[in-house]
C-alpha atoms as a PDB file:
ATOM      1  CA  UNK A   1     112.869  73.209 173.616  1.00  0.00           C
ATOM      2  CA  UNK A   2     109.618  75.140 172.051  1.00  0.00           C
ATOM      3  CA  UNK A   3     107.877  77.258 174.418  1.00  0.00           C
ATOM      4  CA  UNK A   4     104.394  76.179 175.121  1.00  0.00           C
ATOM      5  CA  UNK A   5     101.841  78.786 173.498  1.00  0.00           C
ATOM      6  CA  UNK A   6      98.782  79.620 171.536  1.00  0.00           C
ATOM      7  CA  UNK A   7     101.136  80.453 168.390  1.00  0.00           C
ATOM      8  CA  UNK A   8     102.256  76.730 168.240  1.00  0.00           C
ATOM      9  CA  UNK A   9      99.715  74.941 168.764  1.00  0.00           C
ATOM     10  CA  UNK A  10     101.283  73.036 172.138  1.00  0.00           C
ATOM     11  CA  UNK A  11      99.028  74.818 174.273  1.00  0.00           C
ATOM     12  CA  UNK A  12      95.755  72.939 172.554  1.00  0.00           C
ATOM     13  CA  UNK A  13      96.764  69.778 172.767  1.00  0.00           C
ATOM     14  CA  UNK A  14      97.535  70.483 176.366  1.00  0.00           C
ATOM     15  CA  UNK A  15      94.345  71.140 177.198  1.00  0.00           C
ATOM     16  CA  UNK A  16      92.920  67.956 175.123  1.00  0.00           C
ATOM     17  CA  UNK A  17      95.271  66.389 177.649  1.00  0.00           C
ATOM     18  CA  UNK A  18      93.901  67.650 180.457  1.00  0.00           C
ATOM     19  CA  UNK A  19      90.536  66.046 179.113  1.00  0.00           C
ATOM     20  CA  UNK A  20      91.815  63.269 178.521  1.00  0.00           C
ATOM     21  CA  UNK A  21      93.479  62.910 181.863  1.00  0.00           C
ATOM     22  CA  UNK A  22      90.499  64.096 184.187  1.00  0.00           C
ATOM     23  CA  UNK A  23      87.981  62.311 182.261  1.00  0.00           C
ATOM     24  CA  UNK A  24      90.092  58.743 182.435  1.00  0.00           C
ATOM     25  CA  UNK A  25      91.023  59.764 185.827  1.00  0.00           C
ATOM     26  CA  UNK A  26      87.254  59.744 187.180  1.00  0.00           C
ATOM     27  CA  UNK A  27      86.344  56.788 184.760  1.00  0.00           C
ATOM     28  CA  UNK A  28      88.829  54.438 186.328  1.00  0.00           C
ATOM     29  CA  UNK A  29      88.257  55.213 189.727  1.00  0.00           C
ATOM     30  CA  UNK A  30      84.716  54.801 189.160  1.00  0.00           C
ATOM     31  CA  UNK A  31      85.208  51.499 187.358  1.00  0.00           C
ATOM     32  CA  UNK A  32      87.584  49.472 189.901  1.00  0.00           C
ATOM     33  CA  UNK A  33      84.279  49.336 191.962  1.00  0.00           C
ATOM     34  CA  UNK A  34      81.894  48.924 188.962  1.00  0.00           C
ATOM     35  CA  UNK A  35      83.410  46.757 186.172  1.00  0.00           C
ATOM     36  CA  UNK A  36      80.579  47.001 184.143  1.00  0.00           C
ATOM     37  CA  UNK A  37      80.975  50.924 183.540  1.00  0.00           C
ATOM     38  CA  UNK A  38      84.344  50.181 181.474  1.00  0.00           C
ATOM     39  CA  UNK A  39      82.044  49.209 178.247  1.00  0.00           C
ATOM     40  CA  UNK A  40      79.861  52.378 178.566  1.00  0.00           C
ATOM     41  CA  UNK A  41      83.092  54.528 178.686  1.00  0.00           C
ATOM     42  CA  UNK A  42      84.582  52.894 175.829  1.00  0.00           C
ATOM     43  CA  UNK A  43      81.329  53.328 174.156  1.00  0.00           C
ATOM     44  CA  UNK A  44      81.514  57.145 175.620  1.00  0.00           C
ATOM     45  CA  UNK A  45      85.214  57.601 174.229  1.00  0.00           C
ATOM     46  CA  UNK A  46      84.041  56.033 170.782  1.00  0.00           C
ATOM     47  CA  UNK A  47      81.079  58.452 170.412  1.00  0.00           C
ATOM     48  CA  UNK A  48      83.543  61.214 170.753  1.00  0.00           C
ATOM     49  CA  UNK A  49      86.153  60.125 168.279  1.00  0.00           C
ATOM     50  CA  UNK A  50      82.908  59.727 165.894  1.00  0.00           C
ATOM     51  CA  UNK A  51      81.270  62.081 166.096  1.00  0.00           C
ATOM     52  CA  UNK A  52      84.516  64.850 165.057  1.00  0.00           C
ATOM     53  CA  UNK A  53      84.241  63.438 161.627  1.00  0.00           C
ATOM     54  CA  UNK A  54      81.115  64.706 161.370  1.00  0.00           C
ATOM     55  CA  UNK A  55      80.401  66.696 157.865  1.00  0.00           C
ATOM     56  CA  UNK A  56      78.994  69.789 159.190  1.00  0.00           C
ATOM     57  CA  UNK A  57      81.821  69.757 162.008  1.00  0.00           C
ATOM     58  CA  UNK A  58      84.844  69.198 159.527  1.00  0.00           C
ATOM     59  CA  UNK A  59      83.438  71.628 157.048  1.00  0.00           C
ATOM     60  CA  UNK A  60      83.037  74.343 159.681  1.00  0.00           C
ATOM     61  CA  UNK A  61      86.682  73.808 161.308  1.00  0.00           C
ATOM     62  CA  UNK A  62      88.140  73.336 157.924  1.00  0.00           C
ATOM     63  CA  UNK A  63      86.445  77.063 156.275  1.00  0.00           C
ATOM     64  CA  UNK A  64      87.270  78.748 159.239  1.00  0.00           C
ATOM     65  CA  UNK A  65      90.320  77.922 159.216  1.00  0.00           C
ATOM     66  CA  UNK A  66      90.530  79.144 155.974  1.00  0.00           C
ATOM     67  CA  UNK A  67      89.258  82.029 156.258  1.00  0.00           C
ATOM     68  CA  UNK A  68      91.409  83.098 159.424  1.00  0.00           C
ATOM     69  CA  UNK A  69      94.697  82.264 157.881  1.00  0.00           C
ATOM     70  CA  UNK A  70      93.413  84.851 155.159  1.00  0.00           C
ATOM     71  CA  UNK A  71      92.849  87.322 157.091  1.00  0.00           C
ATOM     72  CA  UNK A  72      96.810  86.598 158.720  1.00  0.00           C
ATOM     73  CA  UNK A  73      95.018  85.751 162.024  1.00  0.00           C
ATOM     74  CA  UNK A  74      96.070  82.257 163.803  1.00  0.00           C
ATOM     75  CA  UNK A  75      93.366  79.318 163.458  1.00  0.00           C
ATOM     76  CA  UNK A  76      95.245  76.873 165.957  1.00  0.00           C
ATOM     77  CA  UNK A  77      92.509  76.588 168.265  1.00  0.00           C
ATOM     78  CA  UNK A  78      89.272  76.616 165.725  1.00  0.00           C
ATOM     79  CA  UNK A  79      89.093  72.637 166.020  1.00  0.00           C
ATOM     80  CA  UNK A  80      89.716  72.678 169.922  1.00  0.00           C
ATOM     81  CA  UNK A  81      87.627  75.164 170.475  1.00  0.00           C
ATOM     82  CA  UNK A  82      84.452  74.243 168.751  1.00  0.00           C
ATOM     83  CA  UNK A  83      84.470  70.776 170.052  1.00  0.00           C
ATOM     84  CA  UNK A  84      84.383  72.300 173.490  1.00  0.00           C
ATOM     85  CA  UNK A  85      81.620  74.321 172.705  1.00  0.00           C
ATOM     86  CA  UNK A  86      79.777  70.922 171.453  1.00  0.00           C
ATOM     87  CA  UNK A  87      80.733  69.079 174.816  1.00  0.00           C
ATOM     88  CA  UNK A  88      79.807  71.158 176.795  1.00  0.00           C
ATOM     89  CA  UNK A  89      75.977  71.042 176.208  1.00  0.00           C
ATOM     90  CA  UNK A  90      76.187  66.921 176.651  1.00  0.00           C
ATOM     91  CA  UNK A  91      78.406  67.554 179.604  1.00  0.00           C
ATOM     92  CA  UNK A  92      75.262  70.167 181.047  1.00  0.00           C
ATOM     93  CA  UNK A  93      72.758  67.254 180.040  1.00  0.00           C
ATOM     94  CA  UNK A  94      74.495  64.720 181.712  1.00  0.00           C
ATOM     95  CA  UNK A  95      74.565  66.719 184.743  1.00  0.00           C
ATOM     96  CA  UNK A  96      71.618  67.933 184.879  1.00  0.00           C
ATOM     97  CA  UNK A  97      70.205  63.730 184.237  1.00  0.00           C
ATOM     98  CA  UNK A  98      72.621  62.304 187.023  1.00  0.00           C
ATOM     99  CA  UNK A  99      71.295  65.147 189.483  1.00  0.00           C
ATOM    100  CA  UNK A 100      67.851  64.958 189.122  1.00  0.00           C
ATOM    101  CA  UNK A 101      67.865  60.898 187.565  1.00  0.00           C
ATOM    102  CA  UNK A 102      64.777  61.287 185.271  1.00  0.00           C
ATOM    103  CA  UNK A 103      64.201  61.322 181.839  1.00  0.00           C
ATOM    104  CA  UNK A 104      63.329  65.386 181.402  1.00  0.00           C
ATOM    105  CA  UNK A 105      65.330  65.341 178.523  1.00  0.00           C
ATOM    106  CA  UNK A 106      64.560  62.184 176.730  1.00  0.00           C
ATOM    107  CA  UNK A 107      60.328  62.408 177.502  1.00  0.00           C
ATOM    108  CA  UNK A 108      60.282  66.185 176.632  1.00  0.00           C
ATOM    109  CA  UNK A 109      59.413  66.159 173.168  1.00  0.00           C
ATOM    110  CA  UNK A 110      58.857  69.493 172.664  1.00  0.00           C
ATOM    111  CA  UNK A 111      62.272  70.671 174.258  1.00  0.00           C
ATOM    112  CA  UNK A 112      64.073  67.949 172.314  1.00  0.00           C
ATOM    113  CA  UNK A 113      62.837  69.142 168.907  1.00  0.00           C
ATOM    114  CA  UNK A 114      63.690  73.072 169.648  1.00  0.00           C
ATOM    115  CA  UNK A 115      66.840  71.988 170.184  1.00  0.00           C
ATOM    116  CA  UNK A 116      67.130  69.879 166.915  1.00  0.00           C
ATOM    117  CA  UNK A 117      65.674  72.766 165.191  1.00  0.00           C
ATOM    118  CA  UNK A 118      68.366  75.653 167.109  1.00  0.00           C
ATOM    119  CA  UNK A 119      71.127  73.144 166.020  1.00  0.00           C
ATOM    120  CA  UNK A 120      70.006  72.486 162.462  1.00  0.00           C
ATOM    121  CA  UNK A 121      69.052  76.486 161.973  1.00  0.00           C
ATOM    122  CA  UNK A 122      72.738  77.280 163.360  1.00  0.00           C
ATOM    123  CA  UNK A 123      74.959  74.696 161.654  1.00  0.00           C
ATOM    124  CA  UNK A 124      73.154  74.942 157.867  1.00  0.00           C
ATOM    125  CA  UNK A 125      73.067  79.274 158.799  1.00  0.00           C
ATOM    126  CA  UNK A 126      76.947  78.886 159.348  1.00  0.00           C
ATOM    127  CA  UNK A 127      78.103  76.817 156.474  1.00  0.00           C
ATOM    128  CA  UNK A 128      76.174  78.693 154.146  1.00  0.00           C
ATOM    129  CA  UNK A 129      77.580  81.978 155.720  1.00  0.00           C
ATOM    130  CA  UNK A 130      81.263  80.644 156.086  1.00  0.00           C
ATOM    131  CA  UNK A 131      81.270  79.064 152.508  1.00  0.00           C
ATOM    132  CA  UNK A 132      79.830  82.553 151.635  1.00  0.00           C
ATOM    133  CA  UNK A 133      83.250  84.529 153.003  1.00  0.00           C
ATOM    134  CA  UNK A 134      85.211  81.679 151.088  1.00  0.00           C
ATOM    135  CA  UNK A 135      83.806  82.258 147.596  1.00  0.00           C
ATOM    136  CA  UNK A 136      85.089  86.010 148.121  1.00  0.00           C
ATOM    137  CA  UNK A 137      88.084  84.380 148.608  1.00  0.00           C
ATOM    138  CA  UNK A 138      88.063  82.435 145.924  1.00  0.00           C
ATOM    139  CA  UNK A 139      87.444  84.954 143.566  1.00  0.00           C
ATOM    140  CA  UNK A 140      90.722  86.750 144.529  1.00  0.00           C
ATOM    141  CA  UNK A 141      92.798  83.609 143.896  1.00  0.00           C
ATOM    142  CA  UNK A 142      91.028  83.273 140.698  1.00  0.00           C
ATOM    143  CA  UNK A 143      91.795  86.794 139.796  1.00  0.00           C
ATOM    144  CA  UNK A 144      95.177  86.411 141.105  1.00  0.00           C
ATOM    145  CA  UNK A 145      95.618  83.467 138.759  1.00  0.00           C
ATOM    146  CA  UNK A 146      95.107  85.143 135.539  1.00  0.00           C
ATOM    147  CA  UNK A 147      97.105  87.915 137.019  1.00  0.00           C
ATOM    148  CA  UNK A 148     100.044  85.631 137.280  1.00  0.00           C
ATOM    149  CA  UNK A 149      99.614  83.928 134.042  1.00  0.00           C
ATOM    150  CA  UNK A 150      99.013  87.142 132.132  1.00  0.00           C
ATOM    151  CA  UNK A 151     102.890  88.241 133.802  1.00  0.00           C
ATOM    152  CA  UNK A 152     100.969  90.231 136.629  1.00  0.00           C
ATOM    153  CA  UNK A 153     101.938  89.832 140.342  1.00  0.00           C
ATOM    154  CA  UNK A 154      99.431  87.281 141.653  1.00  0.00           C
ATOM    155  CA  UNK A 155     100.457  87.243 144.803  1.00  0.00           C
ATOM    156  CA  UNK A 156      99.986  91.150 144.530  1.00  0.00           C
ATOM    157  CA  UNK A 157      96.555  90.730 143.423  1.00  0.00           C
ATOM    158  CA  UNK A 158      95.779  87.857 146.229  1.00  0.00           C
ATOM    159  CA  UNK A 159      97.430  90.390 149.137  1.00  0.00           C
ATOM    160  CA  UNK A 160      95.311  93.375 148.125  1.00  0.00           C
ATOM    161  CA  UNK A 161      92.116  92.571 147.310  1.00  0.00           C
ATOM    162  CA  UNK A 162      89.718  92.784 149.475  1.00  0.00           C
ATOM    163  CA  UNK A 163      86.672  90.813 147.823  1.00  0.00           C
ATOM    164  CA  UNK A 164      84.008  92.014 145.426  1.00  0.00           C
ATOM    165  CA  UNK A 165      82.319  95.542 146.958  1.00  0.00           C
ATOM    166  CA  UNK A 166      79.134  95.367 145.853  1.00  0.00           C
ATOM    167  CA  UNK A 167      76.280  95.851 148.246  1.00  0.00           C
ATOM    168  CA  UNK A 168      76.463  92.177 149.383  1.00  0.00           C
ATOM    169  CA  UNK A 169      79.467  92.567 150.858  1.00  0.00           C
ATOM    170  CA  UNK A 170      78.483  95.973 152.154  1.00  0.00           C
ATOM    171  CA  UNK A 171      75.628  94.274 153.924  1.00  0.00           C
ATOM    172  CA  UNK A 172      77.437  91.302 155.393  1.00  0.00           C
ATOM    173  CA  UNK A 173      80.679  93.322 156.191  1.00  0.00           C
ATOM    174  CA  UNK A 174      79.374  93.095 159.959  1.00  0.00           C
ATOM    175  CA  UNK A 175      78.566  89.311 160.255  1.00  0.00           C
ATOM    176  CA  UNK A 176      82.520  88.991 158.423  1.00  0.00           C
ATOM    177  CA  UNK A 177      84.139  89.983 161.699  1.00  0.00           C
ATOM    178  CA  UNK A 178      81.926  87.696 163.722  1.00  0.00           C
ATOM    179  CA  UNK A 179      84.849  85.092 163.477  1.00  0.00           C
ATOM    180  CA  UNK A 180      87.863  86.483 163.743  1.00  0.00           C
ATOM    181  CA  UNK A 181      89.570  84.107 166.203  1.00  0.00           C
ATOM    182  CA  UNK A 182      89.620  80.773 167.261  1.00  0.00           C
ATOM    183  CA  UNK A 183      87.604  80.951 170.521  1.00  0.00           C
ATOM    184  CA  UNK A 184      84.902  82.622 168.792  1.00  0.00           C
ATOM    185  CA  UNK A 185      84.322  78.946 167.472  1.00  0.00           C
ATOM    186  CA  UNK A 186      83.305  77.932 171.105  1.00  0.00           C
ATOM    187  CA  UNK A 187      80.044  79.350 171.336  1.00  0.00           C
ATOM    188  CA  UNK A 188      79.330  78.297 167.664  1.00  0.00           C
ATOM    189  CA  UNK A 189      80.316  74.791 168.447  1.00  0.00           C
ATOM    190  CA  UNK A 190      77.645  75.441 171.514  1.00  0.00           C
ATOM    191  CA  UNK A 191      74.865  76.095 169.338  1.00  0.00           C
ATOM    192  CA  UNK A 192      75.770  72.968 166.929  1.00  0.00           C
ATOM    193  CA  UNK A 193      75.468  71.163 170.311  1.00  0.00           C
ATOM    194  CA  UNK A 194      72.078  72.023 170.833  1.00  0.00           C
ATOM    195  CA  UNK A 195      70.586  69.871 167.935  1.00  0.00           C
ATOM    196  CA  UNK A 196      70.419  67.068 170.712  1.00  0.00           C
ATOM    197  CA  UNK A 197      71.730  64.204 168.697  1.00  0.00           C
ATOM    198  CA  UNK A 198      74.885  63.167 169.850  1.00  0.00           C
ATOM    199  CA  UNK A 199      73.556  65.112 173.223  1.00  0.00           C
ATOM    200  CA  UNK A 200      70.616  62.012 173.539  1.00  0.00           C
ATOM    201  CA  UNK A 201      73.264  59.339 172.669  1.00  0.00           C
ATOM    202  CA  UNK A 202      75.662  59.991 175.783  1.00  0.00           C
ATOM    203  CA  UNK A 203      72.716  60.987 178.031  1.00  0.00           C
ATOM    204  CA  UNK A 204      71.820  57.335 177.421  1.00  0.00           C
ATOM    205  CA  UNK A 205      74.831  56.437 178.882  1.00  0.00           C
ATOM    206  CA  UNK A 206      74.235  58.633 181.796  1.00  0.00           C
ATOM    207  CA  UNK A 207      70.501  57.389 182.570  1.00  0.00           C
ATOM    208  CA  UNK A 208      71.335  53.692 181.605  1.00  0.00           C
ATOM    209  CA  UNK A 209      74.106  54.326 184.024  1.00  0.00           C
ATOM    210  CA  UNK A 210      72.107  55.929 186.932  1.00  0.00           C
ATOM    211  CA  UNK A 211      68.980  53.350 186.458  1.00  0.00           C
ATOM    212  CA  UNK A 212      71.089  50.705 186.498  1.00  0.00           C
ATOM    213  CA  UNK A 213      70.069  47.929 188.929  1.00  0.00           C
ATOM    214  CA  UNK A 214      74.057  48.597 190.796  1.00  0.00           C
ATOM    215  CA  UNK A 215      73.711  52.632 190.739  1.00  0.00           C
ATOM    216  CA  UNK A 216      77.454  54.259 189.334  1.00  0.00           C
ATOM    217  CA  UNK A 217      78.455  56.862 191.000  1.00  0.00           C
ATOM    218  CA  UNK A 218      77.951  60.131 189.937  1.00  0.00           C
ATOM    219  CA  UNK A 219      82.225  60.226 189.219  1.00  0.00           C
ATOM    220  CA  UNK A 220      81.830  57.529 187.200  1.00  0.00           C
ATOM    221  CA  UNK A 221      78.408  58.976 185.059  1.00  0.00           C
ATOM    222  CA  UNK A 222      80.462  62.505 184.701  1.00  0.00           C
ATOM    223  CA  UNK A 223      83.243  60.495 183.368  1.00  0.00           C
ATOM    224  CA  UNK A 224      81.142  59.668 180.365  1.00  0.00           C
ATOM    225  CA  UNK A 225      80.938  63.139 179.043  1.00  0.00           C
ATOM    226  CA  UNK A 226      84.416  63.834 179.823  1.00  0.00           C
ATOM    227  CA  UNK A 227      85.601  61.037 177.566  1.00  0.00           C
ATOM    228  CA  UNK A 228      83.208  61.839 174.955  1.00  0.00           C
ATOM    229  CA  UNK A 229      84.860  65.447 174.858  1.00  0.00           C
ATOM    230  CA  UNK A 230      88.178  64.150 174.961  1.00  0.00           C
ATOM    231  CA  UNK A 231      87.812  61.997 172.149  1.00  0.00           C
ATOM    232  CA  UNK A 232      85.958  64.404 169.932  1.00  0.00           C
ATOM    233  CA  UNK A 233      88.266  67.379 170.906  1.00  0.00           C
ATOM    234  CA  UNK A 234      91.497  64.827 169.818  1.00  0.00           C
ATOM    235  CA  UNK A 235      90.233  64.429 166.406  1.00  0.00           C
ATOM    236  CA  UNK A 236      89.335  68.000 165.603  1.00  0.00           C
ATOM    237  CA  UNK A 237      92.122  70.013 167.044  1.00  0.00           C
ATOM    238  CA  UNK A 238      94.235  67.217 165.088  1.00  0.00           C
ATOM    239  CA  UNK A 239      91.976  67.904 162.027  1.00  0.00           C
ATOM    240  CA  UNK A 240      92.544  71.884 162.793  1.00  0.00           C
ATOM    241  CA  UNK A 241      96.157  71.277 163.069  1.00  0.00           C
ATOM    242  CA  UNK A 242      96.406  69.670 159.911  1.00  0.00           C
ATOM    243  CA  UNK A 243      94.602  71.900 158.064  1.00  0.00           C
ATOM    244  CA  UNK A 244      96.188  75.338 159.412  1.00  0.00           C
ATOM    245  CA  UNK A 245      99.364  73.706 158.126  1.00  0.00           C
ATOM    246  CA  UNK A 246      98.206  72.919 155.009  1.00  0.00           C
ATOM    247  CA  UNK A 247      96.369  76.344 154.370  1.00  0.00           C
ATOM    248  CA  UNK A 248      99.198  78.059 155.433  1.00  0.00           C
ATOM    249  CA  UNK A 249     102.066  76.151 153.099  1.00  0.00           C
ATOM    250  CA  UNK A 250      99.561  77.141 150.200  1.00  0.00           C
ATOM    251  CA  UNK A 251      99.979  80.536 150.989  1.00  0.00           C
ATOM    252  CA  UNK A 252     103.769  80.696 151.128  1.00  0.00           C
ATOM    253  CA  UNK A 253     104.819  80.657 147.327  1.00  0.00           C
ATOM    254  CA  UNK A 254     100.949  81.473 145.784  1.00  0.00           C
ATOM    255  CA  UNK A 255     102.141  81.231 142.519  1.00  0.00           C
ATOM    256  CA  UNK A 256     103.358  77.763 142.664  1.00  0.00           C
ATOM    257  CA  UNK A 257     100.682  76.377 144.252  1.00  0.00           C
ATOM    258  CA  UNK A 258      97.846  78.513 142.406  1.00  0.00           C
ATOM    259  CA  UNK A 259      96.198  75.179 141.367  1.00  0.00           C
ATOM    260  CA  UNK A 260      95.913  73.700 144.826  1.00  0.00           C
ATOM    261  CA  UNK A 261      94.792  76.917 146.157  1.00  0.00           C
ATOM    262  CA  UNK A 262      91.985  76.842 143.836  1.00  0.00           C
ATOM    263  CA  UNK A 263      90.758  73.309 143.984  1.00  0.00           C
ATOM    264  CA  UNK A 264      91.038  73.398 148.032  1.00  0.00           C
ATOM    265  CA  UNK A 265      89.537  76.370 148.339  1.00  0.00           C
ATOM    266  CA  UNK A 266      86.935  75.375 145.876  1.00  0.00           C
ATOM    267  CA  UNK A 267      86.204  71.540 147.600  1.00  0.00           C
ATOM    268  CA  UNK A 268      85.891  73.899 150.737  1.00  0.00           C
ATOM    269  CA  UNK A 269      83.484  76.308 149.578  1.00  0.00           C
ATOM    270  CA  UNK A 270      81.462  73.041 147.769  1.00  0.00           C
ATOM    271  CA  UNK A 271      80.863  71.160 150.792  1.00  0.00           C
ATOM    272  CA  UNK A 272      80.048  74.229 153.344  1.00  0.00           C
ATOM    273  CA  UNK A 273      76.815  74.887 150.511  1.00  0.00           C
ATOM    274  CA  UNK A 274      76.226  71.193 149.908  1.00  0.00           C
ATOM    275  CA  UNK A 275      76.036  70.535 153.266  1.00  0.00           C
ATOM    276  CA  UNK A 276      74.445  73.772 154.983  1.00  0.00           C
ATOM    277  CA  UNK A 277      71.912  73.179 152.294  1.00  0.00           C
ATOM    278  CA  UNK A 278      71.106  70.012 153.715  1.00  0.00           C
ATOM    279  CA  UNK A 279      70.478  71.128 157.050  1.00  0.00           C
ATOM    280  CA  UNK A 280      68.190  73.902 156.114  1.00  0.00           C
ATOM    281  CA  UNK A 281      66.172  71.567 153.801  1.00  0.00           C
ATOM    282  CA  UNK A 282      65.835  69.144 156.631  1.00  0.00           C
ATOM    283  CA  UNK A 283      64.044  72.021 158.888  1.00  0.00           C
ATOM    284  CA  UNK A 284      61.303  72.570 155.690  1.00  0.00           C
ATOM    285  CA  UNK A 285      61.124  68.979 154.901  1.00  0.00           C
ATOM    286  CA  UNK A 286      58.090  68.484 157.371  1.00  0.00           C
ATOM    287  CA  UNK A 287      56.386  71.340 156.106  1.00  0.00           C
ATOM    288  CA  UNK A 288      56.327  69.771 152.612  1.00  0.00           C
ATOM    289  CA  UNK A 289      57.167  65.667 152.476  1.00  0.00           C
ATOM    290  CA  UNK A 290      55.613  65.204 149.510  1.00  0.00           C
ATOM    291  CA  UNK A 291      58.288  67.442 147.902  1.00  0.00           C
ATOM    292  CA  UNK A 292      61.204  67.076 149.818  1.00  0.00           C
ATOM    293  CA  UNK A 293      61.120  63.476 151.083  1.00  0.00           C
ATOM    294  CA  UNK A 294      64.073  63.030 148.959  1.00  0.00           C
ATOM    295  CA  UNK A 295      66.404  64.674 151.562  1.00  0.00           C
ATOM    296  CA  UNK A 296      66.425  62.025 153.649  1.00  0.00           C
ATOM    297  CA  UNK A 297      67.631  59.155 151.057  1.00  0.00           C
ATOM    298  CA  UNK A 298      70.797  61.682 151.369  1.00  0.00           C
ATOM    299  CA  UNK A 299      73.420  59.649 153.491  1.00  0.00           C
ATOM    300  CA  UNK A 300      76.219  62.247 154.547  1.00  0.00           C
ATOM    301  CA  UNK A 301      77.406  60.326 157.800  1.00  0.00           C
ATOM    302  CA  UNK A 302      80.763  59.266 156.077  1.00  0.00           C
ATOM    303  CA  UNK A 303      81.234  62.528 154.220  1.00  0.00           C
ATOM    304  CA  UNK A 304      83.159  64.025 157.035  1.00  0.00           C
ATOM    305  CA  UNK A 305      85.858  61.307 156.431  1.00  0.00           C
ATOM    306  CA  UNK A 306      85.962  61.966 152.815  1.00  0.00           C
ATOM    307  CA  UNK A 307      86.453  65.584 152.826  1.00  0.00           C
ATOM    308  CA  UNK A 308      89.564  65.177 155.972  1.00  0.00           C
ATOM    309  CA  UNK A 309      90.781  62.319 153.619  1.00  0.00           C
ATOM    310  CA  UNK A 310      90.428  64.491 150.605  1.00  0.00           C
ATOM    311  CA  UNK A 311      91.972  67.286 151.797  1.00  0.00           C
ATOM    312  CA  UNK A 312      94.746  66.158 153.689  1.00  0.00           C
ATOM    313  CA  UNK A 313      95.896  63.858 150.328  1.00  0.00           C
ATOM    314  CA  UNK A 314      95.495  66.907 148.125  1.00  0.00           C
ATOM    315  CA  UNK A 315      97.984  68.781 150.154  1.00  0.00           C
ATOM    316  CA  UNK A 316     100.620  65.473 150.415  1.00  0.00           C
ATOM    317  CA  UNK A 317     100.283  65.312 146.766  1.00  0.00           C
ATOM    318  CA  UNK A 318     100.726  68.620 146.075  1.00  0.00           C
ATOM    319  CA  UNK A 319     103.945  68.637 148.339  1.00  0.00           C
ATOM    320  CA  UNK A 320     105.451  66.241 146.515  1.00  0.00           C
ATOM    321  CA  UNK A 321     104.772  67.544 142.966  1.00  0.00           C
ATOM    322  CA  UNK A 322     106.337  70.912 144.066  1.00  0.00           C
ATOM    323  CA  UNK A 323     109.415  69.923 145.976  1.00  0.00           C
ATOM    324  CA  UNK A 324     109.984  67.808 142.474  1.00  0.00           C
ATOM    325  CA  UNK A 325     109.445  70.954 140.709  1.00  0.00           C
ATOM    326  CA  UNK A 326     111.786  72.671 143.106  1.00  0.00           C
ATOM    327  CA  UNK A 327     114.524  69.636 142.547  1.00  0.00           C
ATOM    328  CA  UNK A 328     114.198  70.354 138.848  1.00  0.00           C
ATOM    329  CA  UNK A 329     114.713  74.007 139.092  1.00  0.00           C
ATOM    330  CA  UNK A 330     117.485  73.851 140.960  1.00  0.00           C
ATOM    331  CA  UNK A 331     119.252  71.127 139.110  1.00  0.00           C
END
């Protein structure tokens, strides 16, 4: 029987667990007196599974994860982690709306558009920063590429160096260690939360809940959140679990899996400009609409399925082509 810990994994999807269990818990209490709450905490759960597909959530958990398995730290929890950190602010604005039953958040234009503009600065800051650490990672496998095909050790070459040292990297040496384990993604996914979108959607649920001509209780309204977080922390620590595995496989033989290296590495790096770019534009797009109005013909809602789809196939694929080299070889 595998112990239960951090190194495996078990421990996160414990805890998801544990959401998933307190949140249904309260929900179903709350709805064997109120029927009518069991659509709004479907709708709740749905939200959550949603909203982890995101394309700024998938290409955060997906870089980081990267990037900790290259520095030989363990990236389990990145997924779990910054979900939590993204609940947790519609969890406090739930709370805060079921307590005091008005509409501060909702009618407070001012405080809903600093948080959109926290949550956009953070997320497009991060992927641009993140996807920033991966290119110096890509430029070792590249180098450790034509290491290996000139008869050098790549693997050598991917071990030992440590990323261009120009001043660049001199100057962002600092913000590199910012990350350096998987909670540290909890109070990143907090600042993601604060961009209020997903946030408005499930205080809906709480105020249509509370205003309601048969008032829910407040178990049943704090439900809501709860199954919001336990769907959206199901579908990244799954996500993060996927991808640690696949990260790390590429890492056991380098040399055999050079290519996929590369062209994962590469998507990764892609999609955390692409899309961090796309946040940032968004915050200068008022300033100038004349010039920028473009931005918003940009649909990237399903992009977050694409790049777990992508990803995930690339590494099946991959495993098959190699074990069929390996078949070959040994024959």
């Amino acid at each position: 029987m595998r112990r239960i810990s951090a190194s495996n994994g078990y421990v996160y999807f414990l805890v998801v667990l544990a959401l998933h269990v307190l949140g249904g818990a309260g929900f179903l209490t709350a709805a064997a007196r109120q029927p009518e709450l069991w659509g709004l905490g479907l709708l709740a759960y749905t939200l959550g599974l949603r909203h982890a597909f995101d394309a700024d959530h998938i290409s955060a958990i997906d870089n980081t994860i990267r990037k900790l398995i290259e520095r030989k730290r363990n990236p389990l929890g990145v997924g779990m982690y910054f979900s939590l950190g993204h609940s947790t602010v519609v969890f406090l604005m739930v709370l805060v709306i079921a307590l005091s039953m008005n509409r501060l958040v909702l009618d407070n234009q001012a405080l809903r558009e600093a948080g959109g503009l926290i949550g956009t600065f953070v997320s497009g800051f991060f992927l641009i920063f993140i996807g920033l650490i991966n290119v110096f990672t890509l430029v070792k496998l590249w180098r450790g590429a034509r290491g290996a095909a000139n008869g050098t050790d790549g693997d050598s070459g991917l071990s030992h160096t440590h990323g261009p040292k120009g001043i660049l990297t001199r100057l962002l040496t600092p913000a590199f260690r910012m990350i350096n384990k998987s909670w540290h993604m909890y109070p990143l996914g907090f600042l993601f939360g604060l961009g209020f979108d997903t946030a408005t959607e499930v205080s809906l649920l709480a105020i249509t809940a509370s205003t309601a001509n048969k008032s829910f209780s407040i178990i049943g309204i704090l439900s809501l959140p709860l199954l919001f977080a336990a769907g959206m922390s199901l579908m990244d620590t799954i996500d993060g679990a996927i991808m640690t595995r696949a990260y790390r496989w590429a890492f056991i033989s380098y040399k055999k899996k050079t290519a996929y290296n590369l062209i994962i590495t590469g998507v990764s790096v892609i999609s955390a400009f692409f899309i961090g770019a796309v946040q940032l534009v968004h915050l200068i797009e008022a300033k100038w609409p004349q010039h920028l109005q473009w931005i918003n013909s940009l649909d990237i809602a399903h992009l977050g399925y694409a790049l777990t789809g992508f990803l995930i196939l690339s590494w099946i694929v991959s495993m098959i082509i190699w074990k069929g080299m390996r078949r070959r070889q040994a024959a």
